[in-house]
Protein backbone atom coordinates (compact mmCIF):
# COMPACT_ATOMS: atom_id res chain seq x y z
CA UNK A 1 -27.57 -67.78 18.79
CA UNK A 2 -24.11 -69.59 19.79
CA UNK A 3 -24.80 -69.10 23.08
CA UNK A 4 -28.48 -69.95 23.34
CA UNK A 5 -27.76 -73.27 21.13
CA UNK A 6 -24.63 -74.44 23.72
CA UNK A 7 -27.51 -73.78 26.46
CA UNK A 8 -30.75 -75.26 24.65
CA UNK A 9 -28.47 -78.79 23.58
CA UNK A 10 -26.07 -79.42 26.74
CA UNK A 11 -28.43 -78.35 29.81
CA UNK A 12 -30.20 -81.69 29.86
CA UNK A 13 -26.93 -83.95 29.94
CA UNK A 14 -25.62 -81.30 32.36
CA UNK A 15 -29.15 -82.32 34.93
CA UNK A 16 -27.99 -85.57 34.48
CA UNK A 17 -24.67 -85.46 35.44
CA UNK A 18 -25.80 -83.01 38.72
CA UNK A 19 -27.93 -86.39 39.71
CA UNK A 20 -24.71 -88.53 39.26
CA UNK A 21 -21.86 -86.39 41.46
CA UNK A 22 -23.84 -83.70 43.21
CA UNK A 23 -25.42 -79.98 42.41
CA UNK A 24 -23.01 -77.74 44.63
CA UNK A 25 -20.29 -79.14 42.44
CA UNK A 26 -21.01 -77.85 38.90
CA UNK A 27 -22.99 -74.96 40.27
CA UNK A 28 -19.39 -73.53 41.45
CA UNK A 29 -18.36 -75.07 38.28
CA UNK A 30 -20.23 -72.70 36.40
CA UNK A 31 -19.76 -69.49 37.95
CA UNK A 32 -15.41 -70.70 36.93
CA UNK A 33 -16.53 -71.61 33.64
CA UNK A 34 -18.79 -68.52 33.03
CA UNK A 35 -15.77 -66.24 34.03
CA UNK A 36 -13.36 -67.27 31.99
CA UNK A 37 -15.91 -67.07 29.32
CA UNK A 38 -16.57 -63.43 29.82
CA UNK A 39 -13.29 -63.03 30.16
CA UNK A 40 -11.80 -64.40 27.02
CA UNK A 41 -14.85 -62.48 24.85
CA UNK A 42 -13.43 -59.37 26.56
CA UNK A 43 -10.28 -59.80 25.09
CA UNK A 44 -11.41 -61.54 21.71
CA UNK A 45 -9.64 -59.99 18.65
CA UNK A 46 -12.15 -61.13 15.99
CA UNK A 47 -15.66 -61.65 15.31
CA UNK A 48 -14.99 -65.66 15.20
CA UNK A 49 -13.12 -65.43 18.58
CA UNK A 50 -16.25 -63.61 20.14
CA UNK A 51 -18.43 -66.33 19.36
CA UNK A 52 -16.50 -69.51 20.44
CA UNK A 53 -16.19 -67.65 23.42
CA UNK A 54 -19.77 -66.94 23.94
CA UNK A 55 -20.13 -70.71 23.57
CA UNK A 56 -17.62 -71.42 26.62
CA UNK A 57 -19.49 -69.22 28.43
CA UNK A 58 -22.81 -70.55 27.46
CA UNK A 59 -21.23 -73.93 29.34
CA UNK A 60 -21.00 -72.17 32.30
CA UNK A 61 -24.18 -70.77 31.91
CA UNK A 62 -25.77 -74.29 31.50
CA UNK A 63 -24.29 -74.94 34.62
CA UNK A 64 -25.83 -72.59 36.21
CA UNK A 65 -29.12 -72.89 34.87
CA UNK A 66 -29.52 -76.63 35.31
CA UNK A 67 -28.58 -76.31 38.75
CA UNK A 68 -30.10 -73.23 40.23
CA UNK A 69 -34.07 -75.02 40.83
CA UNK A 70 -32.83 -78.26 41.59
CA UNK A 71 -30.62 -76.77 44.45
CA UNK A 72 -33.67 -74.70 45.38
CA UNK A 73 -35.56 -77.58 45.53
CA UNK A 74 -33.27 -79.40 47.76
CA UNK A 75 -33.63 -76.56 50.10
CA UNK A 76 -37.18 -76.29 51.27
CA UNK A 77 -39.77 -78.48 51.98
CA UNK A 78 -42.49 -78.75 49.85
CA UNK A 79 -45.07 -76.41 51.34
CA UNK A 80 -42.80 -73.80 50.90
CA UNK A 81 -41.56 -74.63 47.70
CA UNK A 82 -43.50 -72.53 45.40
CA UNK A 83 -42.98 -69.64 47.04
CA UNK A 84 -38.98 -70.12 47.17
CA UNK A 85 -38.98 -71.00 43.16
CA UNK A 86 -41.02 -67.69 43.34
CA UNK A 87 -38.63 -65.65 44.70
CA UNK A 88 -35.75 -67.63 42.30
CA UNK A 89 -38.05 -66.34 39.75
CA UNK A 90 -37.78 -62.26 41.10
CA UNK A 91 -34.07 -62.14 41.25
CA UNK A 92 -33.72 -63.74 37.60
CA UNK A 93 -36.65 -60.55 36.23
CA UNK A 94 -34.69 -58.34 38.70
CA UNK A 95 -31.78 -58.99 37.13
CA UNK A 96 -33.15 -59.04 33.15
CA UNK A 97 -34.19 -55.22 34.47
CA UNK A 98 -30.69 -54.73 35.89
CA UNK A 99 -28.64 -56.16 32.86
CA UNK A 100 -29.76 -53.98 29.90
CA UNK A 101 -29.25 -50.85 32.47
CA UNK A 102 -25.85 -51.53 33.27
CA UNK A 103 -25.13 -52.62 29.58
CA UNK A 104 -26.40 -49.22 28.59
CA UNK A 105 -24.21 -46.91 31.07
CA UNK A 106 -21.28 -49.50 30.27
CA UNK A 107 -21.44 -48.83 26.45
CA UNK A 108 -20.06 -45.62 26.50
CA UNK A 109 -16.61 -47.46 27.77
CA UNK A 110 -16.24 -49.82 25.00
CA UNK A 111 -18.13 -52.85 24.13
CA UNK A 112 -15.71 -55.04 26.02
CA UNK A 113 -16.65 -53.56 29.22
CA UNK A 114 -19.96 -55.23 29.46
CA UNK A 115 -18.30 -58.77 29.43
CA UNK A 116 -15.63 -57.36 31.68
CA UNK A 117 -18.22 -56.46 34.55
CA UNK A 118 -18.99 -60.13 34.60
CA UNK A 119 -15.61 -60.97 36.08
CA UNK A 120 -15.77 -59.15 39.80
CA UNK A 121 -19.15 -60.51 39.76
CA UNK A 122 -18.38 -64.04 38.64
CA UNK A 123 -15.44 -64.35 41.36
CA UNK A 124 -17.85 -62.98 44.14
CA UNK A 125 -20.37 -65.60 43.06
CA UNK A 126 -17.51 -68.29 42.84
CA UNK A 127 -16.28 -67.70 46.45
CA UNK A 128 -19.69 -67.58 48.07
CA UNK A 129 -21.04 -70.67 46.10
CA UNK A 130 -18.27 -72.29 47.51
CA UNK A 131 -18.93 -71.18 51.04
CA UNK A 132 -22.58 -71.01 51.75
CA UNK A 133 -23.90 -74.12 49.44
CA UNK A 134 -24.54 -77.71 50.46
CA UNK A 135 -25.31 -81.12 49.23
CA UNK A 136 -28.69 -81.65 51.18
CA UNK A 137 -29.45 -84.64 49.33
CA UNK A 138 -27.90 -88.28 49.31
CA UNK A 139 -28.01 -89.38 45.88
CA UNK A 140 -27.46 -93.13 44.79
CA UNK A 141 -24.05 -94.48 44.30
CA UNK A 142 -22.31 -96.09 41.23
CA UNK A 143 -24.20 -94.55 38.84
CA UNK A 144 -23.18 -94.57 35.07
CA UNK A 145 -23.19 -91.74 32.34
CA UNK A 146 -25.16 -92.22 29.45
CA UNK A 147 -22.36 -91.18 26.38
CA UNK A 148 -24.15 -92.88 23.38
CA UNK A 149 -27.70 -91.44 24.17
CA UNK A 150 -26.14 -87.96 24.97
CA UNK A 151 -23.74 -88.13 21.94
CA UNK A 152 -27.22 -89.07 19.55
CA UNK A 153 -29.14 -86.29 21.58
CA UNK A 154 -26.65 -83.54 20.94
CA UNK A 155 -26.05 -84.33 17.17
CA UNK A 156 -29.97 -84.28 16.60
CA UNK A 157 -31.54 -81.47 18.52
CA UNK A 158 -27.75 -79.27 16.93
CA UNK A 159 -29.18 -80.04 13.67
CA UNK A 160 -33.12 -79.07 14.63
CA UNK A 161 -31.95 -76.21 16.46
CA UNK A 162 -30.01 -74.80 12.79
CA UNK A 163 -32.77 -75.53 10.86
CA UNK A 164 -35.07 -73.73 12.84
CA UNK A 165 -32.41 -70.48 12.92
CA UNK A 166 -31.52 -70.79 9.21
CA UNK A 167 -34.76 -72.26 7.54
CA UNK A 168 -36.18 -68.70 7.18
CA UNK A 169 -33.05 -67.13 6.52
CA UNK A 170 -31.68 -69.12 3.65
CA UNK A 171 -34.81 -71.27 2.39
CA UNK A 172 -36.48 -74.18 4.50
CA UNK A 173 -35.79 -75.97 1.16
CA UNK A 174 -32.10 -75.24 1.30
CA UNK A 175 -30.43 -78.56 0.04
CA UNK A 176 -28.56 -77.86 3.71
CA UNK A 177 -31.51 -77.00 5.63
CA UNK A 178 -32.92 -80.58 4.16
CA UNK A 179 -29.50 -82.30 5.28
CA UNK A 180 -30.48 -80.91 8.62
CA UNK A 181 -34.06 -82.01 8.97
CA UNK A 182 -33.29 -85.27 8.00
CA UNK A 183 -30.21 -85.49 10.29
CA UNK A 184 -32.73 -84.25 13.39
CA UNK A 185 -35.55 -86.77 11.85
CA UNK A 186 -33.25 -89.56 12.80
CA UNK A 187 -31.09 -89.11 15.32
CA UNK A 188 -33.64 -87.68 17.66
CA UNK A 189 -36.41 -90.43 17.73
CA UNK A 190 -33.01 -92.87 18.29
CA UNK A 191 -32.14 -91.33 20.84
CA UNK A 192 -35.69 -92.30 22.38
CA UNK A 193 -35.18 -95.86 21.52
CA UNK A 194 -31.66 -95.84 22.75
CA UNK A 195 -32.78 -94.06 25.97
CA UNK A 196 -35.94 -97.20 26.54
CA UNK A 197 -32.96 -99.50 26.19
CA UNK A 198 -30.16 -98.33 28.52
CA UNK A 199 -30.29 -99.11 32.17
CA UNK A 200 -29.05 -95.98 33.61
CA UNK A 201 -30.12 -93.45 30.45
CA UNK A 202 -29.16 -89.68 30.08
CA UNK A 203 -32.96 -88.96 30.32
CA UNK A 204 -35.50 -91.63 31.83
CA UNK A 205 -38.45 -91.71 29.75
CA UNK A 206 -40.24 -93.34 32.08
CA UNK A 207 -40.53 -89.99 33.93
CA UNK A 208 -42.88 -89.21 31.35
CA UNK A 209 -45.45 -91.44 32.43
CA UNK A 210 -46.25 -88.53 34.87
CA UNK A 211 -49.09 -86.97 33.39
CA UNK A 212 -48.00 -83.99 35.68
CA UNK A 213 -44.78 -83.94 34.40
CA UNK A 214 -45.54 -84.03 30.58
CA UNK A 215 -47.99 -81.59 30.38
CA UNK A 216 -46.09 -79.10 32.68
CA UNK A 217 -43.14 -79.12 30.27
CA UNK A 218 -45.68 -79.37 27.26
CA UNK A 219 -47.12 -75.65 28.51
CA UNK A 220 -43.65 -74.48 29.47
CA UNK A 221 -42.59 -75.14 25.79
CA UNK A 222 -45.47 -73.55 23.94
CA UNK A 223 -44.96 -70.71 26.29
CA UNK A 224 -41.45 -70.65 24.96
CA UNK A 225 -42.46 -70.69 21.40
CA UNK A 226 -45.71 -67.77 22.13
CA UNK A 227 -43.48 -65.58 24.20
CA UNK A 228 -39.73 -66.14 22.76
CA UNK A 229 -40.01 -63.73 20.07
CA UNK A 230 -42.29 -60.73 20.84
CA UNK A 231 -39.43 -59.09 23.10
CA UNK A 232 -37.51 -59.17 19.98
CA UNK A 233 -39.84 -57.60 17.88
CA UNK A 234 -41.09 -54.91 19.77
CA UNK A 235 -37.25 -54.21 20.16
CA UNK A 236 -37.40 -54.20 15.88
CA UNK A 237 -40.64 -52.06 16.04
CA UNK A 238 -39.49 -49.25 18.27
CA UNK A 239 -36.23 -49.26 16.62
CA UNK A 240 -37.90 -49.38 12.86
CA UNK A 241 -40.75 -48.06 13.32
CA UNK A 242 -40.49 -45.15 16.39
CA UNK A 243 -36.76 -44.35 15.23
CA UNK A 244 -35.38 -44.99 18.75
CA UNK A 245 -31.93 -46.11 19.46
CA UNK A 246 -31.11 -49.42 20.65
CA UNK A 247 -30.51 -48.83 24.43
CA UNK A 248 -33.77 -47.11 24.49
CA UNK A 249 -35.37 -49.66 22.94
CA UNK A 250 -34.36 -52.11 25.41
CA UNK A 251 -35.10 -49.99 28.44
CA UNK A 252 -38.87 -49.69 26.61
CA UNK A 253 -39.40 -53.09 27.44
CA UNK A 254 -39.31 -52.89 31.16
CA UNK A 255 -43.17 -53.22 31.43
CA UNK A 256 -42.41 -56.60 31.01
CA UNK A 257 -40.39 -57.73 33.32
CA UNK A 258 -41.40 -55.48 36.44
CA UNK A 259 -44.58 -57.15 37.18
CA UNK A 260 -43.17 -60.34 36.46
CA UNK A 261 -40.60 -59.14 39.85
CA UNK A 262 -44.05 -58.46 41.99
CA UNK A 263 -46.13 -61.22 41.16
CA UNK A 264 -43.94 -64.73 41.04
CA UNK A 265 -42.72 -64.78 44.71
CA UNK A 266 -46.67 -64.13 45.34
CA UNK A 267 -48.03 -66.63 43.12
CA UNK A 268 -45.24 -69.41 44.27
CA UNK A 269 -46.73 -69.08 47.82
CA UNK A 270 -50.64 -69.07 46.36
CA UNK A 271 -49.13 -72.27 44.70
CA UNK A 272 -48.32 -73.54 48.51
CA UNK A 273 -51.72 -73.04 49.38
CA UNK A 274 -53.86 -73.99 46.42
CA UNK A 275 -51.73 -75.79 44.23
CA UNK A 276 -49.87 -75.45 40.50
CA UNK A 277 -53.07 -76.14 38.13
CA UNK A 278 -54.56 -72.80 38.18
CA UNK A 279 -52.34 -70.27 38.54
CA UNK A 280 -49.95 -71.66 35.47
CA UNK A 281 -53.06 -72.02 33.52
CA UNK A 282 -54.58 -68.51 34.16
CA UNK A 283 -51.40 -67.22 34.26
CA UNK A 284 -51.21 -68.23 30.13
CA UNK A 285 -54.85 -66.73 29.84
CA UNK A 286 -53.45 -63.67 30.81
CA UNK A 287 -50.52 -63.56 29.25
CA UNK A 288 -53.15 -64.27 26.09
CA UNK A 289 -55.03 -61.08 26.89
CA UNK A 290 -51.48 -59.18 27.10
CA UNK A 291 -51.29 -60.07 23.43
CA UNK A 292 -54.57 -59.29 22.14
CA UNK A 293 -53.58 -55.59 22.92
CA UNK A 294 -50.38 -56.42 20.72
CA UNK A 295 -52.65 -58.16 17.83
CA UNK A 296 -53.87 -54.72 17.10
CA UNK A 297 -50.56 -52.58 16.82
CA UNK A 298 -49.99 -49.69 14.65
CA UNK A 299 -47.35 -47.78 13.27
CA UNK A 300 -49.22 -44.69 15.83
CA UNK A 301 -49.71 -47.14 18.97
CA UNK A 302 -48.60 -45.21 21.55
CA UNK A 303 -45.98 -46.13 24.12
CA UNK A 304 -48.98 -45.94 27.28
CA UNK A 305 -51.22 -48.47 24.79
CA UNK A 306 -47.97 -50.83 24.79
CA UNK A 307 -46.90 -50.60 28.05
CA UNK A 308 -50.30 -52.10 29.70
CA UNK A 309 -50.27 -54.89 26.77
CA UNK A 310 -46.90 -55.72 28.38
CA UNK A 311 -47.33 -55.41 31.63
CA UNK A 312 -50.79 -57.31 31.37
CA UNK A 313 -48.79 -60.20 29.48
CA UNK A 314 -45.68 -59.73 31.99
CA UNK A 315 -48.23 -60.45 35.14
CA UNK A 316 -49.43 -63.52 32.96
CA UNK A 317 -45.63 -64.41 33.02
CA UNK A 318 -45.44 -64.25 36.53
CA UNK A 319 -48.42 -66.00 37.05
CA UNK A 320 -47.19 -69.19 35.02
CA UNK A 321 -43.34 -69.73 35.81
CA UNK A 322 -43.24 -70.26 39.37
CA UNK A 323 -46.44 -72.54 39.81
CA UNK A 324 -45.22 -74.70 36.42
CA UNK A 325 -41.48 -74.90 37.80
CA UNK A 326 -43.01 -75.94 41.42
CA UNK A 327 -45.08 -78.42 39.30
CA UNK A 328 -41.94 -79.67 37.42
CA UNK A 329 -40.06 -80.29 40.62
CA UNK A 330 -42.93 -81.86 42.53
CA UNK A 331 -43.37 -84.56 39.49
CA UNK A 332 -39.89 -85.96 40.26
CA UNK A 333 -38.17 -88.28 42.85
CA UNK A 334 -34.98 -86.85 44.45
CA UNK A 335 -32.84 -88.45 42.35
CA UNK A 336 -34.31 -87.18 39.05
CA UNK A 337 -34.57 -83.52 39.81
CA UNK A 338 -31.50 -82.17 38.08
CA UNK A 339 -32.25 -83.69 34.59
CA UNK A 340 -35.66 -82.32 35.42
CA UNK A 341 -34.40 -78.98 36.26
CA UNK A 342 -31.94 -79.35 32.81
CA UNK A 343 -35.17 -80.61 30.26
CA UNK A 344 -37.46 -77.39 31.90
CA UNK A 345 -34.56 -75.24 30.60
CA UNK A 346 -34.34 -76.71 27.38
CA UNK A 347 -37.90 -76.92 26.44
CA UNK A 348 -38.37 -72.95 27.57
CA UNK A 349 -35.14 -72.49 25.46
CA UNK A 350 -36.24 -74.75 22.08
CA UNK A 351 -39.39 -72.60 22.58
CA UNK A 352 -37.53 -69.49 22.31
CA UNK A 353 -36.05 -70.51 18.80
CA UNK A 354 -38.93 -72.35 17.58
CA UNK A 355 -40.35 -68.52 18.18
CA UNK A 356 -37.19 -67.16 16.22
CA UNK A 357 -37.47 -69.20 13.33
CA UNK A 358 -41.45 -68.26 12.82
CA UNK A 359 -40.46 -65.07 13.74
CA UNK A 360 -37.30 -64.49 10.99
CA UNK A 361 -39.53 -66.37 8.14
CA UNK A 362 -42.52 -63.31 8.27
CA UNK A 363 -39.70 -60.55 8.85
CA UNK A 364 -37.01 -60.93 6.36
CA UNK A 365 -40.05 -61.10 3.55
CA UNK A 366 -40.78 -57.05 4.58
CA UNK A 367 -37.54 -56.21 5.57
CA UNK A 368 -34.10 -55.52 3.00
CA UNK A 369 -31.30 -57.14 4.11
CA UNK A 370 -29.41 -53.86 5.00
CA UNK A 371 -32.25 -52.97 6.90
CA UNK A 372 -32.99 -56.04 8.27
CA UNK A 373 -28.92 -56.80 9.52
CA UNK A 374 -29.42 -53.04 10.98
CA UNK A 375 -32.20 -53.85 13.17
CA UNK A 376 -30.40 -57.04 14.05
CA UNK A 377 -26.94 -55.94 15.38
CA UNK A 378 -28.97 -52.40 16.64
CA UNK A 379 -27.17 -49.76 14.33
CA UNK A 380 -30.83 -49.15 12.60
CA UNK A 381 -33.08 -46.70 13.95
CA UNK A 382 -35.64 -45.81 11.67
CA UNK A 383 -37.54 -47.19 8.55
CA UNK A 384 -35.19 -46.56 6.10
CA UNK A 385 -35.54 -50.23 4.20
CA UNK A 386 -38.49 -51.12 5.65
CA UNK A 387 -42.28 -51.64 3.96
CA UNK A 388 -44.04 -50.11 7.23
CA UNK A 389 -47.55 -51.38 5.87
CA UNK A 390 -46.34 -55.18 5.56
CA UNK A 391 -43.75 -55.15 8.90
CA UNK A 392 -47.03 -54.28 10.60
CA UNK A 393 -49.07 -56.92 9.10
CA UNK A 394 -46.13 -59.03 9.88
CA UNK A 395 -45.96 -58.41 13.76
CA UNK A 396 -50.09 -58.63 13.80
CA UNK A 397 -49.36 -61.78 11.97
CA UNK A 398 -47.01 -62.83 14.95
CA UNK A 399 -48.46 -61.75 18.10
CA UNK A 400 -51.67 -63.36 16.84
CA UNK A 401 -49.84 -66.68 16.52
CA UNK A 402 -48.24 -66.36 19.96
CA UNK A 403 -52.12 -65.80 21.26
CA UNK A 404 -53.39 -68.76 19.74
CA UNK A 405 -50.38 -70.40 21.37
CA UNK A 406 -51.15 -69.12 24.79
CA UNK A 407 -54.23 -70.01 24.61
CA UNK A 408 -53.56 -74.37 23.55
CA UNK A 409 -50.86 -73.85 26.25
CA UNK A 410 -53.12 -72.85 28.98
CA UNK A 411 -55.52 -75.46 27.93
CA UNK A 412 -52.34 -78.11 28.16
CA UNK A 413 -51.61 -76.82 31.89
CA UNK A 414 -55.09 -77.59 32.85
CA UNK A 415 -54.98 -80.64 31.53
CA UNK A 416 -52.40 -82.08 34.09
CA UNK A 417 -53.21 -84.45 36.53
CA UNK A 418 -52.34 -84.64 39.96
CA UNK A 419 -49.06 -84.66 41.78
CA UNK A 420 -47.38 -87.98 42.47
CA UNK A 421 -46.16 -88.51 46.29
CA UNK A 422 -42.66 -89.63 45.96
CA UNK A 423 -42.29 -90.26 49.71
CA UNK A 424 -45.04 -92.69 49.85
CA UNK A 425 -43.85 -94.53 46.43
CA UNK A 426 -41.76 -97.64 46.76
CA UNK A 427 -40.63 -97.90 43.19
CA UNK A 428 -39.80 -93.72 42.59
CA UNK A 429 -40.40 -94.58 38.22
CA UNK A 430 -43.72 -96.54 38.85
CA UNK A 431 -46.40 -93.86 38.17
């Protein structure tokens, strides 16, 4: 959760800052940044040293991922566009196939080994960042960082983000968790009014005015929130409920992410041809039909029932991400397409923990705490500490949620409006 909140809270300052000096530059950044990371939680001697290193590397992570689309962007015209954040798309699934694999066979060495196979790989991706990448894109000069709206931003979506994480863990009326909500209540819609009155701000919420652009990232983040969690609890269903081990849980997942590999380079070049609106939205309708399979689960659902559930909602997947990111991209001038890039990773990654938190409130209330710490760090296998009748009721309870979800967020995606045409528009904020 270190990690995810350094990602989720810095990615949109880091888009900003990409606009101000250049992409290539904290691309490479990253890949450094992420190294060092991996290589410090190699060596960490303590739980607390593991996870402020997983927080430097979640910086160079952020790097990365706020970088990654916009650079794609840069690179191809717009008629091929979809079809190159398509194939972005792939190599990200191929490699959430590719990472749990490797983690798996690494084990065996030693836990430190799978942060250790990051460093070979990090200095490759260093060297040939540094050789093959280019700025294609003049961006204006002079411009000015935004500290006091990034400072207010930071404070108030760190204090969401832990009451969302915590809420169902310790009490959403924790006199803490209150502290938290009221901190978030505050400093967040300031930083909108501090953002409407800077010249140069951190995030332009004029951008916003693009109906394109709003309801793009509105379906991208109720996405996040109706697909963060149920990877995590079919992990805590085949590990409580089938008694399987936690490397076989994770390979059980692959239905997911294998048709997401086939079908996002093909629907980014469908969205070439016929456009975003569609695709994303049919792509959440059948990602909602993935679920229904999941609404009905039982503690004697087979593996061959699960696996088309997943793959159905892993082709829905596909479906959405490329045409919404092209969509995203399209809405923005130039000059705007790194904080665009940043806010599309932060509102998939809020998502993710707004899915947690419901997530952790209906668990922990049919789970003991043993049990339920077991199934978190992967050393349970088994329902030993587990009510079986109410866990089931619980993920039923969930998976229905994340349908209804789907189904508002495919509803949001149709509702977009049309794309504006930055190279025609005089004034690139006038929409």
């Amino acid at each position: 959760m270190g990690y995810m909140f350094i990602l989720s809270i810095i990615v949109p300052a880091i888009g900003r800052v990409a606009d101000i000096i250049g992409r290539k530059k904290l691309f490479v950044a990253g890949f450094v940044v992420f190294t060092l990371g991996s290589l410090l939680c190699a060596f960490s001697r303590t739980g607390m040293n593991l996870i402020f290193f997983r927080m430097i590397q979640a910086i160079g992570g952020a790097l990365l991922a706020a970088n990654s689309v916009p650079i794609v962007t840069d690179a191809f015209p717009r008629k091929e566009l979809g079809m190159a954040l398509g194939i972005n798309g792939m190599i990200i699934s191929v490699g959430g196939v590719v990472g749990p694999i490797l983690g798996g066979l690494l084990i065996p060495m030693g836990w430190r080994s799978i942060f250790i196979i990051n460093v070979p790989i990090g200095i490759i991706g260093t060297i040939w960042a540094v050789m093959q990448l280019k700025e294609l894109e003049i961006l204006p000069a002079k411009q000015k960082f935004d500290w006091p709206g990034t400072m207010v931003f930071t404070f108030g979506m760190l204090a969401l983000l832990l009451f969302l994480t915590f809420g169902g863990l310790y009490g959403w009326l924790n006199t803490g968790m209150f502290i938290l909500l009221v901190v978030a209540a505050v400093m967040l819609p300031l930083f909108v009014i501090i953002e409407f009155q800077t010249l140069e701000p951190m995030l332009d919420m004029r951008l916003f005015k693009s109906r394109a652009l709003a309801f793009a990232y509105g379906s991208n983040l109720l996405n996040g929130i109706a697909r963060g969690a149920v990877t995590f609890l079919l992990i805590f269903y085949f590990q409580g409920i089938k008694g399987v081990d936690p490397i076989q849980a994770a390979l059980m997942l692959t239905p997911f992410v294998v048709p997401q590999i086939i079908v996002a380079p093909i629907c980014g070049w469908l969205s070439d041809k016929i456009g975003s609106r569609m695709l994303s939205s049919i792509g959440l309708l059948v990602s909602a039909t993935g679920l229904v399979g999941l609404m009905v689960i039982k503690p004697e659902t087979s593996y061959m029932e699960l696996s088309i559930s997943m793959i159905i909602t892993g082709i829905g997947s596909g479906m959405f991400f490329s045409p919404n990111n092209k969509a995203i991209m399209e809405a923005v001038p130039v000059e705007k397409r790194g904080i665009a890039g940043g806010v599309r990773t932060m509102m998939n990654n809020v998502g993710m923990v707004i899915s947690m938190a419901i997530c952790m409130a209906v668990i922990t209330s049919c789970v003991t705490p043993e049990a339920f710490s077991g199934l978190f760090t992967g050393t349970q296998a088994g329902s030993k500490g587990i009510a079986v009748k109410e866990f089931i009721s619980g993920l039923r309870l969930l998976f229905t949620v994340s349908f209804v979800i789907s189904i508002i967020a495919a509803f949001i995606s149709y509702l977009r409006g049309s794309q504006p045409d930055w190279q025609h528009d005089t004034h690139p904020l006038h929409i």
